[in-house]
C-alpha atoms as a PDB file:
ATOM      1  CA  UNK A   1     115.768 361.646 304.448  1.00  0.00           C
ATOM      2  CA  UNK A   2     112.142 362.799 305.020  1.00  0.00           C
ATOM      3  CA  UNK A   3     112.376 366.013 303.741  1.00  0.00           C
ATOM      4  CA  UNK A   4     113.825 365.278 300.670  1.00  0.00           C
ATOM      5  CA  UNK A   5     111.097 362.920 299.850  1.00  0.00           C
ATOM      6  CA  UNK A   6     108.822 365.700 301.094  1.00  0.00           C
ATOM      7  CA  UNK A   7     110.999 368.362 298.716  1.00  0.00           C
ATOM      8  CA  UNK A   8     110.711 365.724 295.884  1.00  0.00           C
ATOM      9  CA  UNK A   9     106.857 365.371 296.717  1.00  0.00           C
ATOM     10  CA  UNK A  10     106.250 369.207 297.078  1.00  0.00           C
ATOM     11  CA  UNK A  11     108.178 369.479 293.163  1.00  0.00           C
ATOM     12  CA  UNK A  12     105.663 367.022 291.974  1.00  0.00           C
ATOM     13  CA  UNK A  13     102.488 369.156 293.136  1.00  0.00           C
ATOM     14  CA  UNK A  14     104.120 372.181 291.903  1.00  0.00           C
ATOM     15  CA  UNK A  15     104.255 370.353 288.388  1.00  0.00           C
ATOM     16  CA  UNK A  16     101.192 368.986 288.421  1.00  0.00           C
ATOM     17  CA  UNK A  17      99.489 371.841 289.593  1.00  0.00           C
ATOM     18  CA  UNK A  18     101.231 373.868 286.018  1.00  0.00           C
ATOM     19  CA  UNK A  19     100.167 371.289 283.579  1.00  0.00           C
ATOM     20  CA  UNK A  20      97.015 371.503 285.146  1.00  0.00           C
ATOM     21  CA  UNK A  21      96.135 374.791 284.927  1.00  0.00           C
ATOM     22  CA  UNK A  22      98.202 375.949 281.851  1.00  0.00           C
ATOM     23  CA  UNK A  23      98.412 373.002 279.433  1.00  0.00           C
ATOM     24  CA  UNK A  24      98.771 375.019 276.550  1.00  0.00           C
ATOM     25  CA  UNK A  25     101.303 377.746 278.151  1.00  0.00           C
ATOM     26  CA  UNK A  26     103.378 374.771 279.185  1.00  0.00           C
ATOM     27  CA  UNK A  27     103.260 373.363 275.310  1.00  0.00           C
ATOM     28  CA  UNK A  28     104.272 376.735 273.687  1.00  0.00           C
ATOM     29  CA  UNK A  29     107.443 376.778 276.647  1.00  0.00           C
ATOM     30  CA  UNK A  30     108.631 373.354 275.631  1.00  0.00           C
ATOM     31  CA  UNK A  31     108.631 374.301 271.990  1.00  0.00           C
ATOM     32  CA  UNK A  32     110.706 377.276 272.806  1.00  0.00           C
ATOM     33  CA  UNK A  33     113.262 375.494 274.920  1.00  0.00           C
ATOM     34  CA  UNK A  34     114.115 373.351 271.967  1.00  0.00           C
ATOM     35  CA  UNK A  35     115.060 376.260 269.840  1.00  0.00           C
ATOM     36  CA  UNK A  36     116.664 377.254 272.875  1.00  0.00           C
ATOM     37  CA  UNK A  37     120.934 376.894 273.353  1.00  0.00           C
ATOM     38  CA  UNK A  38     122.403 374.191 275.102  1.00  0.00           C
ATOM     39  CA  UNK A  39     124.480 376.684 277.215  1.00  0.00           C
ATOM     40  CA  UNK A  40     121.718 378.859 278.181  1.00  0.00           C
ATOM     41  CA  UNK A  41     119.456 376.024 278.965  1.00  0.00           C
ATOM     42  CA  UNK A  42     122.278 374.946 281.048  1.00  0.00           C
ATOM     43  CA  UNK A  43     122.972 378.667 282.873  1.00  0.00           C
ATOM     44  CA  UNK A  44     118.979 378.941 283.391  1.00  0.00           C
ATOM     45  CA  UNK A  45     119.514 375.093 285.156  1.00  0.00           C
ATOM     46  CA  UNK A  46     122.411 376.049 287.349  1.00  0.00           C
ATOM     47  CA  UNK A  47     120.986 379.855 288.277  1.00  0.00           C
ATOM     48  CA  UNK A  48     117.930 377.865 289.357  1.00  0.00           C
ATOM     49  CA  UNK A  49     119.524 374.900 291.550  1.00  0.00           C
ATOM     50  CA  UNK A  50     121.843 377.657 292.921  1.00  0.00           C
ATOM     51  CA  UNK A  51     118.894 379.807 294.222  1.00  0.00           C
ATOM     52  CA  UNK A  52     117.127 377.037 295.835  1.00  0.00           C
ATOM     53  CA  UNK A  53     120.493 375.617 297.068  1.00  0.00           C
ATOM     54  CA  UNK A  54     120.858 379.426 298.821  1.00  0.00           C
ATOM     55  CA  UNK A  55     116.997 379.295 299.616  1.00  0.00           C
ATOM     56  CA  UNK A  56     117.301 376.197 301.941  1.00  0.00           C
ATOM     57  CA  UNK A  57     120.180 377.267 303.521  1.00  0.00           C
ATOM     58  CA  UNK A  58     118.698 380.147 304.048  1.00  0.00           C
ATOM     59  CA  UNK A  59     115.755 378.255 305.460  1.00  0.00           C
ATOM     60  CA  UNK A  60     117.703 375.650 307.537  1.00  0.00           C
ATOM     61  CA  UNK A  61     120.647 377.666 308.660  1.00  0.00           C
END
């Protein structure tokens, strides 16, 4: 349970850290993804939780 709370944690800096530093890079990338497909936003989603899925086994295995 600790390292998911440290995973969720370590998300949160990454975030912050990218709205920190590129406010307006972050703005133009949100107006993007709403012109954006459902289905591709959805691919991009799944492609991303499946490489971190892979990365922790990859990690903890």
């Amino acid at each position: 349970m600790s390292d998911l709370v440290v995973a969720l944690g370590l998300v949160l800096v990454i975030e912050g850290v990218l709205y920190a530093a590129f406010p307006s890079g972050l703005k133009r990338m949100m107006e993007q993804a709403l012109g954006t497909p459902d289905a591709t936003l959805r691919a991009g989603g799944l492609a991303a939780a499946a490489t971190g899925l892979f990365i922790v086994w990859l990690v903890r295995g």
